[in-house]
Protein backbone atom coordinates (compact mmCIF):
# COMPACT_ATOMS: atom_id res chain seq x y z
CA UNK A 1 -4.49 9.79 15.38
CA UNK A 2 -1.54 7.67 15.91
CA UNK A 3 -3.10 4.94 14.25
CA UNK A 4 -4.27 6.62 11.09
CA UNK A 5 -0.88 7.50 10.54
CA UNK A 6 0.72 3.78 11.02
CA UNK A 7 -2.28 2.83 8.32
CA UNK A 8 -0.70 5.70 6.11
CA UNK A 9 2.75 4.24 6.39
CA UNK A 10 1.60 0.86 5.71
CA UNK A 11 0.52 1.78 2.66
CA UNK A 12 3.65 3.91 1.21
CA UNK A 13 5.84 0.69 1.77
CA UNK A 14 8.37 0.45 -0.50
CA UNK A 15 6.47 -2.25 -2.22
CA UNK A 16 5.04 -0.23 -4.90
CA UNK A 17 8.00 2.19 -5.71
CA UNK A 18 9.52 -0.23 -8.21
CA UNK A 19 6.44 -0.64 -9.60
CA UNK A 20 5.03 3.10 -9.54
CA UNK A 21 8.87 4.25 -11.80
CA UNK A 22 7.83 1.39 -14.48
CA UNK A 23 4.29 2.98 -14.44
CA UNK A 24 5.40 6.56 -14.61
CA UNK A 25 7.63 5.24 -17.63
CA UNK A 26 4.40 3.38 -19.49
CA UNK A 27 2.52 6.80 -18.92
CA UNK A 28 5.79 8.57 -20.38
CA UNK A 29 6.27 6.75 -23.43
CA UNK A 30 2.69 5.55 -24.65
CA UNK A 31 0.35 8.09 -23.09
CA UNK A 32 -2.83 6.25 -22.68
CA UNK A 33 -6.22 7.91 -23.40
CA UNK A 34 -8.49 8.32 -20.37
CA UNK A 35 -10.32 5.52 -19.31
CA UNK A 36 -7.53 2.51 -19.88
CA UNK A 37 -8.06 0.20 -17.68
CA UNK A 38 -5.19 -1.57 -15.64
CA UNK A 39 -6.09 -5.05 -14.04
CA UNK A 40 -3.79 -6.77 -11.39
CA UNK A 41 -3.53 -9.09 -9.05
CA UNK A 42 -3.79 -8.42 -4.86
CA UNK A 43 -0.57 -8.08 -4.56
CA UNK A 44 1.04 -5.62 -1.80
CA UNK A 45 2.65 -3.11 -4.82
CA UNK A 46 -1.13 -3.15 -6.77
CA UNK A 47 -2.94 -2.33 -3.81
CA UNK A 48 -0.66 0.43 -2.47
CA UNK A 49 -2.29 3.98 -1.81
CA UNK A 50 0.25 5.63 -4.08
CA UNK A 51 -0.11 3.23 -7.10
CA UNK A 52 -3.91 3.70 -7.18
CA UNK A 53 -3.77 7.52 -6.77
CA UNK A 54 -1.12 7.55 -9.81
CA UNK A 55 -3.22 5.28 -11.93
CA UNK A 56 -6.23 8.01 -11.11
CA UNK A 57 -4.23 11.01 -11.76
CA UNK A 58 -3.40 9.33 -15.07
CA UNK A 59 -6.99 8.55 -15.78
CA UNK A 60 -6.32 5.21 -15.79
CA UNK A 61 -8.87 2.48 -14.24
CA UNK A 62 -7.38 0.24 -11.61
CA UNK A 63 -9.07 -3.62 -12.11
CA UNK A 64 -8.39 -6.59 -9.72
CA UNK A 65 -10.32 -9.79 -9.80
CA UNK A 66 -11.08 -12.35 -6.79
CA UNK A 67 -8.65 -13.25 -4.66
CA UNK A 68 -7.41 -16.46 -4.98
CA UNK A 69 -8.64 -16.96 -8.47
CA UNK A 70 -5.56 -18.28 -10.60
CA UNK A 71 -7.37 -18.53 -13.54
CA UNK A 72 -8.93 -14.68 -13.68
CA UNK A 73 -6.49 -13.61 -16.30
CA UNK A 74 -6.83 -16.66 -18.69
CA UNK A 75 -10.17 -16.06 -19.86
């Protein structure tokens, strides 16, 4: 049990609460139409627990490409 909960922890870091108030703002102001679909990178604020169940609540699609791929975005 004690475990599951230091996993849960890890992933409410405050990584992704900067990032979560900009998203909460995008849904705000341009209220996207089910199925949009948001593509990132690995990073720690992307990958958080919270940030993905926000992005579901929202209907939004949550994207990420290979890791290590610098070039993912460019094509």
């Amino acid at each position: 049990m004690a475990a599951c909960r230091m996993v849960t922890a890890a992933y409410r870091k405050p990584a992704a609460n900067g990032v979560l108030q900009v998203l909460n703002i995008a849904i705000f102001n341009r209220r996207p139409s089910p199925g949009l679909v948001h593509h990132s990178d690995h990073g720690a604020q992307y990958t958080a627990l919270a940030f993905g169940q926000r992005l579901n609540e929202a209907g939004i699609l949550g994207s990420m490409g290979t890791v290590g791929d610098a070039y993912e975005l460019h094509r």
